[in-house]
PDB file of N, CA and C in Angstrom:
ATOM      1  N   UNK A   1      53.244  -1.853  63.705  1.00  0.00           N
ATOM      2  CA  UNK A   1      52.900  -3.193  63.324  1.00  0.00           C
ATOM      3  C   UNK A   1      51.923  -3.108  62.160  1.00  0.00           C
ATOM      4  N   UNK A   2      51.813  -3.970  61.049  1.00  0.00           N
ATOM      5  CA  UNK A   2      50.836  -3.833  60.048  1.00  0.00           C
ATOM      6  C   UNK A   2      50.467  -5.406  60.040  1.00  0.00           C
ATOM      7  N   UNK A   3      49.085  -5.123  60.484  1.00  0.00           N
ATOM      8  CA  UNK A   3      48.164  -6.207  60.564  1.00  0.00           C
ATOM      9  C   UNK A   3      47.184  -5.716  59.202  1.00  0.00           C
ATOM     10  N   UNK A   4      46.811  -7.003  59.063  1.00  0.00           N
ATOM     11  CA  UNK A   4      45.647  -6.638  57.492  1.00  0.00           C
ATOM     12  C   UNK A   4      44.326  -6.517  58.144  1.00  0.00           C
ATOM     13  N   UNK A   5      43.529  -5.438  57.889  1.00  0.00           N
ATOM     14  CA  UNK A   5      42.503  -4.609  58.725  1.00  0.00           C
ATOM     15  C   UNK A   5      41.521  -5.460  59.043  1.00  0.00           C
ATOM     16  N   UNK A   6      41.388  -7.039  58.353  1.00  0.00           N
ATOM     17  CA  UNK A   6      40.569  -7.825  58.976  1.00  0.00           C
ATOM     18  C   UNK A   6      40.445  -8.290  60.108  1.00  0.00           C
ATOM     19  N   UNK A   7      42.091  -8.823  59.603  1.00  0.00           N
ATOM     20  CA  UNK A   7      42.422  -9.423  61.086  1.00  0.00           C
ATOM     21  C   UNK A   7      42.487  -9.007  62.226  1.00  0.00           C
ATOM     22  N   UNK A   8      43.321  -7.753  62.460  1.00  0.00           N
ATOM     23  CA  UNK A   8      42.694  -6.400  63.369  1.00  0.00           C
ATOM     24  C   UNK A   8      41.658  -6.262  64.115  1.00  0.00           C
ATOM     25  N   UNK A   9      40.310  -6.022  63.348  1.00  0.00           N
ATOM     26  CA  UNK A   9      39.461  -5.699  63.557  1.00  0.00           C
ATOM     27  C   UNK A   9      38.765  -7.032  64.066  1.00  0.00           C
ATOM     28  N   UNK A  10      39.156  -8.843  63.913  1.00  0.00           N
ATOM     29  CA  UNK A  10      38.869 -10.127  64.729  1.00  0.00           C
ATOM     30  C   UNK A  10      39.982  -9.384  65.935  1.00  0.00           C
ATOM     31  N   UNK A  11      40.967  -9.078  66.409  1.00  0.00           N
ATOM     32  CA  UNK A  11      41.297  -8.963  67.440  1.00  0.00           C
ATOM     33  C   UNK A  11      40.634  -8.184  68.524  1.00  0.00           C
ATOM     34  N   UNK A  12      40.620  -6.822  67.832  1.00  0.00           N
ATOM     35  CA  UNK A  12      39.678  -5.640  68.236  1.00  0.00           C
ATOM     36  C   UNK A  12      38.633  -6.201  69.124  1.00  0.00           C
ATOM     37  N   UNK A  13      38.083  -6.939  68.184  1.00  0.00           N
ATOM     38  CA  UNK A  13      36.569  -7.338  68.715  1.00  0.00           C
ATOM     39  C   UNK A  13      36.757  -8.406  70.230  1.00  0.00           C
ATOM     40  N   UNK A  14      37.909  -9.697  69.972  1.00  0.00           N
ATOM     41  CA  UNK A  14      37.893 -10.357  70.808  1.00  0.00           C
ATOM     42  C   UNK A  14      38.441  -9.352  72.194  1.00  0.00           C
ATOM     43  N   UNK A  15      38.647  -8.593  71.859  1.00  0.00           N
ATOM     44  CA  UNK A  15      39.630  -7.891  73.273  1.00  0.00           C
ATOM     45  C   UNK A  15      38.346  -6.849  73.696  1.00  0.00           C
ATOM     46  N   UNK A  16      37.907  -6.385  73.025  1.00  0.00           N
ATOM     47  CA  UNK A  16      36.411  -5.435  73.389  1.00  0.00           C
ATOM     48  C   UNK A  16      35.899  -6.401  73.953  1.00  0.00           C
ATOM     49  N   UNK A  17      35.341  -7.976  73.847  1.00  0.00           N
ATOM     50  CA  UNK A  17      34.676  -8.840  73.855  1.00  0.00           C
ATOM     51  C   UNK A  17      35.276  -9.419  75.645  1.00  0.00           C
ATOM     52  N   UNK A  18      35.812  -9.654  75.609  1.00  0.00           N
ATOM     53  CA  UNK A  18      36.669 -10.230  76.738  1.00  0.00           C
ATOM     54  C   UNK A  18      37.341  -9.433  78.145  1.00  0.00           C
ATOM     55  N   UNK A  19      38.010  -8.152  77.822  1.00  0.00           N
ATOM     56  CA  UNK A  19      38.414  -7.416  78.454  1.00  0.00           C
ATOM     57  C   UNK A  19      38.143  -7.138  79.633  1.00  0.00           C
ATOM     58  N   UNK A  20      38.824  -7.514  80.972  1.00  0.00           N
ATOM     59  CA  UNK A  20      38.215  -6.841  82.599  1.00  0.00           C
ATOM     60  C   UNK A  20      38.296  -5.279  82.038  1.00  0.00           C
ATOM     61  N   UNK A  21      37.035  -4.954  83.175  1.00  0.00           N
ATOM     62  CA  UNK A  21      37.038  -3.451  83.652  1.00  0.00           C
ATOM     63  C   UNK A  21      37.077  -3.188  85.213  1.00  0.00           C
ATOM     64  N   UNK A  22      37.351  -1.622  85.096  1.00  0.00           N
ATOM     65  CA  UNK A  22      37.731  -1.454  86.897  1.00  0.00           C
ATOM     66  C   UNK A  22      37.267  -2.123  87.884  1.00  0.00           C
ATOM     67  N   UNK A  23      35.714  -2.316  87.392  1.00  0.00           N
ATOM     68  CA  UNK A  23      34.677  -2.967  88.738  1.00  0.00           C
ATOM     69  C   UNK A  23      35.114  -4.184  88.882  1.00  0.00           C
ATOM     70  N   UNK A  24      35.712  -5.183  87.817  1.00  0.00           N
ATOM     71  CA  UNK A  24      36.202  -6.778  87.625  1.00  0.00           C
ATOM     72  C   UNK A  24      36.983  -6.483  88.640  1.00  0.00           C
ATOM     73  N   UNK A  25      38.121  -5.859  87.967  1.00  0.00           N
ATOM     74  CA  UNK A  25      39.788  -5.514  88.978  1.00  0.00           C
ATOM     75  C   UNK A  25      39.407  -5.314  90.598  1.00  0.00           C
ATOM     76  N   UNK A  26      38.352  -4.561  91.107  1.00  0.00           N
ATOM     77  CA  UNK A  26      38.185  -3.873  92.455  1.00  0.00           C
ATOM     78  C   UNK A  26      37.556  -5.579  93.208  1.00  0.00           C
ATOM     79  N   UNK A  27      36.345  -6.340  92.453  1.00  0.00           N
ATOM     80  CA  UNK A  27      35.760  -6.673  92.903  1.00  0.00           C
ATOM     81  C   UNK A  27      36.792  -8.118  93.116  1.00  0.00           C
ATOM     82  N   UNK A  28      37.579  -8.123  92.151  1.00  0.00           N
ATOM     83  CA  UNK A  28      38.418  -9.855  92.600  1.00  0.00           C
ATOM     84  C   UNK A  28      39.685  -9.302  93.269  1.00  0.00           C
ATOM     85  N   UNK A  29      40.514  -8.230  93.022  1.00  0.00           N
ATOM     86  CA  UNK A  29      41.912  -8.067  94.080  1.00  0.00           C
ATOM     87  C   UNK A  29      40.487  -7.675  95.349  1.00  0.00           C
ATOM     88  N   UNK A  30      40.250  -7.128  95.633  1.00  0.00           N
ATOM     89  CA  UNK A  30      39.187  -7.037  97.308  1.00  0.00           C
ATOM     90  C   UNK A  30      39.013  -8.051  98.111  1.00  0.00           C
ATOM     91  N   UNK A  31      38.715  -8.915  96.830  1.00  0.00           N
ATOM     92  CA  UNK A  31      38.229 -10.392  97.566  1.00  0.00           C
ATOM     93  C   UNK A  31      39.612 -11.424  97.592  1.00  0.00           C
ATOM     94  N   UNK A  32      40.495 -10.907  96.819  1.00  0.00           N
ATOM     95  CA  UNK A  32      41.803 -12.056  96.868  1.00  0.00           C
ATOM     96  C   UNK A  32      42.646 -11.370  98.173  1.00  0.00           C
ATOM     97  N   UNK A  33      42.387 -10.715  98.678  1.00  0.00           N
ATOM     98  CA  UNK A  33      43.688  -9.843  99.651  1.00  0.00           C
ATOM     99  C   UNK A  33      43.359 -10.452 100.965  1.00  0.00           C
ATOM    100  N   UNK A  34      44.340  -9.960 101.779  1.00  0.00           N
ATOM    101  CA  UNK A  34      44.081 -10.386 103.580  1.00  0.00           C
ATOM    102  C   UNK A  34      43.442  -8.488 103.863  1.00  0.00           C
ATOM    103  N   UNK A  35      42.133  -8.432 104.385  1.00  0.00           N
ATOM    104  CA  UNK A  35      41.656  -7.323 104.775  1.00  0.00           C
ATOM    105  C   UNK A  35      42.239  -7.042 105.894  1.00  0.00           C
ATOM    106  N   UNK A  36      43.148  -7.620 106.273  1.00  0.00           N
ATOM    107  CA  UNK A  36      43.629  -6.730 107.700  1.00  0.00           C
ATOM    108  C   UNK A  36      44.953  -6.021 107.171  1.00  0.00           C
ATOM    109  N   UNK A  37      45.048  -6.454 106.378  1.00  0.00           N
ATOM    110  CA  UNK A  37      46.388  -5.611 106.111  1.00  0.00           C
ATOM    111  C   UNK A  37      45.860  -4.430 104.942  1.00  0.00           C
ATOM    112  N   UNK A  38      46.666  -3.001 104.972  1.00  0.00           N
ATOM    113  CA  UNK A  38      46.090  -2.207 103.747  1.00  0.00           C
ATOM    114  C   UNK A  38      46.532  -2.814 102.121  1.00  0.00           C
ATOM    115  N   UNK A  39      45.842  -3.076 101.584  1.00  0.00           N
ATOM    116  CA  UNK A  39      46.552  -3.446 100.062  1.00  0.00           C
ATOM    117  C   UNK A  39      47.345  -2.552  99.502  1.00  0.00           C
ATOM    118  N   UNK A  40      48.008  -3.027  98.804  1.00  0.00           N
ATOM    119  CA  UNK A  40      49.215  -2.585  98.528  1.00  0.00           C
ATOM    120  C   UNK A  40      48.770  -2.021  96.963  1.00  0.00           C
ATOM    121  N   UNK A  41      47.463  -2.268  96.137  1.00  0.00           N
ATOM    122  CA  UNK A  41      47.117  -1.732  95.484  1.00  0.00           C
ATOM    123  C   UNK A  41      45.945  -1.179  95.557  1.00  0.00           C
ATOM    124  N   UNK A  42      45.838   0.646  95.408  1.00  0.00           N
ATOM    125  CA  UNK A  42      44.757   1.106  95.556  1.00  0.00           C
ATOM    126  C   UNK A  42      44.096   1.015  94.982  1.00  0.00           C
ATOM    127  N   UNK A  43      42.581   1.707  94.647  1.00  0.00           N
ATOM    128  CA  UNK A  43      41.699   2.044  93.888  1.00  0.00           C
ATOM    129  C   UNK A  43      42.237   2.429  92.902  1.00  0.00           C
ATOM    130  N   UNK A  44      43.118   4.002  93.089  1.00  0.00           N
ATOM    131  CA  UNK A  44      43.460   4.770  91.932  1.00  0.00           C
ATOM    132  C   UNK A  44      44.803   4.178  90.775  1.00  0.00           C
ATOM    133  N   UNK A  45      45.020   2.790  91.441  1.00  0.00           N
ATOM    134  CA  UNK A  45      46.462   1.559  90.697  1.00  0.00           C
ATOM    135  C   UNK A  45      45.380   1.506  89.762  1.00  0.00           C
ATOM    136  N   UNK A  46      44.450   0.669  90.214  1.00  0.00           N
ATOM    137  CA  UNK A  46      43.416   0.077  89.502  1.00  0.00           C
ATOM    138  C   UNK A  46      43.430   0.657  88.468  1.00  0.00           C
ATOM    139  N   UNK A  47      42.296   1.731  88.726  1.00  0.00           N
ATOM    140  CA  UNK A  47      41.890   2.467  87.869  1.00  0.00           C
ATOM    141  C   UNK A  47      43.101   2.687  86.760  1.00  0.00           C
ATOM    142  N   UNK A  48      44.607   3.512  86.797  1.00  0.00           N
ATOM    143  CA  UNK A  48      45.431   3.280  85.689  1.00  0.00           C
ATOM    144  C   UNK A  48      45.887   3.084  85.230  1.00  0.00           C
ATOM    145  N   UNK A  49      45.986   0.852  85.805  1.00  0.00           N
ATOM    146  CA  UNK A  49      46.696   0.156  85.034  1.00  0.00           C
ATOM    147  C   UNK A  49      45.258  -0.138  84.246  1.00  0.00           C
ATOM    148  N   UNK A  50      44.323   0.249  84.516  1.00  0.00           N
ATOM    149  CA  UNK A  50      42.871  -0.084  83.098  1.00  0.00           C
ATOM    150  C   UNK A  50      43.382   0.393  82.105  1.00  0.00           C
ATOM    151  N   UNK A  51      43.378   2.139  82.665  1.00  0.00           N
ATOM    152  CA  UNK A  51      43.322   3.245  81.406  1.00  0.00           C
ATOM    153  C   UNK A  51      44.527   3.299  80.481  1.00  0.00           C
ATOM    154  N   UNK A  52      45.791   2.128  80.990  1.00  0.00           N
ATOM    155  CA  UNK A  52      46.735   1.972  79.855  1.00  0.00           C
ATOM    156  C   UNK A  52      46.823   0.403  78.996  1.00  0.00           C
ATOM    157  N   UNK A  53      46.194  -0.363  79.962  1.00  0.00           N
ATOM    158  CA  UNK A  53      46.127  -1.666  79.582  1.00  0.00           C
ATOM    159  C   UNK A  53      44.812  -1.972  79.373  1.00  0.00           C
ATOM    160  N   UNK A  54      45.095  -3.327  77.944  1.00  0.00           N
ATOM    161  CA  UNK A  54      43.502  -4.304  78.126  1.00  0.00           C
ATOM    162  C   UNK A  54      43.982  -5.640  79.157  1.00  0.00           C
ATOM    163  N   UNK A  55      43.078  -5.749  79.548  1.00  0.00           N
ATOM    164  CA  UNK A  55      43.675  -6.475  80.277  1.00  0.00           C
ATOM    165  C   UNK A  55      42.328  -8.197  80.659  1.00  0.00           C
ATOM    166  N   UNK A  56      42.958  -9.186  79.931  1.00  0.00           N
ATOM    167  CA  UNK A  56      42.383 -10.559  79.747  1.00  0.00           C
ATOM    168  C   UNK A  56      42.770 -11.434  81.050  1.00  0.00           C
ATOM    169  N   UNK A  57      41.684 -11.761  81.614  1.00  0.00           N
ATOM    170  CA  UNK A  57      41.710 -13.158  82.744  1.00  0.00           C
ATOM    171  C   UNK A  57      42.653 -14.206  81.625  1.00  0.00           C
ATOM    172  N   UNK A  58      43.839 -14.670  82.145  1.00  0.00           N
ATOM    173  CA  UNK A  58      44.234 -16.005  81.621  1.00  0.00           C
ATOM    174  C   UNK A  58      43.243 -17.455  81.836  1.00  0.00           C
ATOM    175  N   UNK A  59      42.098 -17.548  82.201  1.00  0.00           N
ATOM    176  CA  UNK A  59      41.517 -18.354  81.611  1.00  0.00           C
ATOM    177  C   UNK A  59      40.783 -18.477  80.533  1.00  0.00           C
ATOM    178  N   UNK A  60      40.725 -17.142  80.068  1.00  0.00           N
ATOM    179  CA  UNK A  60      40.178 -16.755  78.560  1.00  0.00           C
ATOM    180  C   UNK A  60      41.532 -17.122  77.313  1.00  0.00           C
ATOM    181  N   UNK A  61      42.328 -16.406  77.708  1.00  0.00           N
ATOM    182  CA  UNK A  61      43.553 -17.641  77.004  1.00  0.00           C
ATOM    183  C   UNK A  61      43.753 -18.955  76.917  1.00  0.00           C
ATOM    184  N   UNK A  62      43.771 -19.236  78.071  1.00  0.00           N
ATOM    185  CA  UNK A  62      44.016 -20.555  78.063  1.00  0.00           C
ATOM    186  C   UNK A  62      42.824 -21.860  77.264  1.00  0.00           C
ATOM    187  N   UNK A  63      41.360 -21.327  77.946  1.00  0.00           N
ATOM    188  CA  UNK A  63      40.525 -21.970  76.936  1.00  0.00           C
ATOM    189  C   UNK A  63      40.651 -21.864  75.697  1.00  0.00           C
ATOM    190  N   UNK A  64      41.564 -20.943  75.027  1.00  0.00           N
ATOM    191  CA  UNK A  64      41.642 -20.973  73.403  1.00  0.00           C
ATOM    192  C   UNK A  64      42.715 -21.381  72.744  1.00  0.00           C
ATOM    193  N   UNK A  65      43.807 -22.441  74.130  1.00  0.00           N
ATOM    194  CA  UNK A  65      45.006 -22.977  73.542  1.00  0.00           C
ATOM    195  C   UNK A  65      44.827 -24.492  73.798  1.00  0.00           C
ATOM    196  N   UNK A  66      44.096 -24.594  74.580  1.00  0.00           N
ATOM    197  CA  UNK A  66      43.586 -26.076  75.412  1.00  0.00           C
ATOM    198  C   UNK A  66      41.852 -26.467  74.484  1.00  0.00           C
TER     199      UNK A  66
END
């Protein structure tokens, strides 16, 4: 893809800026699940859908289309 290095570097920033990390991911699937049952995503999911993805709450989108 050839983006012009400005613009890039406004994306860069908003996604550095915005981005969950593992502790986000652990601390809201933990709290969204039924604890009696084992989740179906572990710790170690977590951890490397981070290390391949950025990954944005859709209400951070959405406040910037609304």
């Amino acid at each position: 893809m050839n983006i012009p290095k400005e613009k890039a570097l406004i994306v860069k920033k908003f996604i550095d800026d915005h981005a969950i990390d593992t502790g986000y991911l652990y601390d809201w699937y933990q709290q969204s699940i039924d604890t009696t049952i084992p989740p179906v995503w572990t710790d170690e999911h977590i951890e490397e859908v981070s290390n391949d993805f950025y990954l944005i709450p859709k209400e951070i989108i959405d406040t910037l289309l609304y």
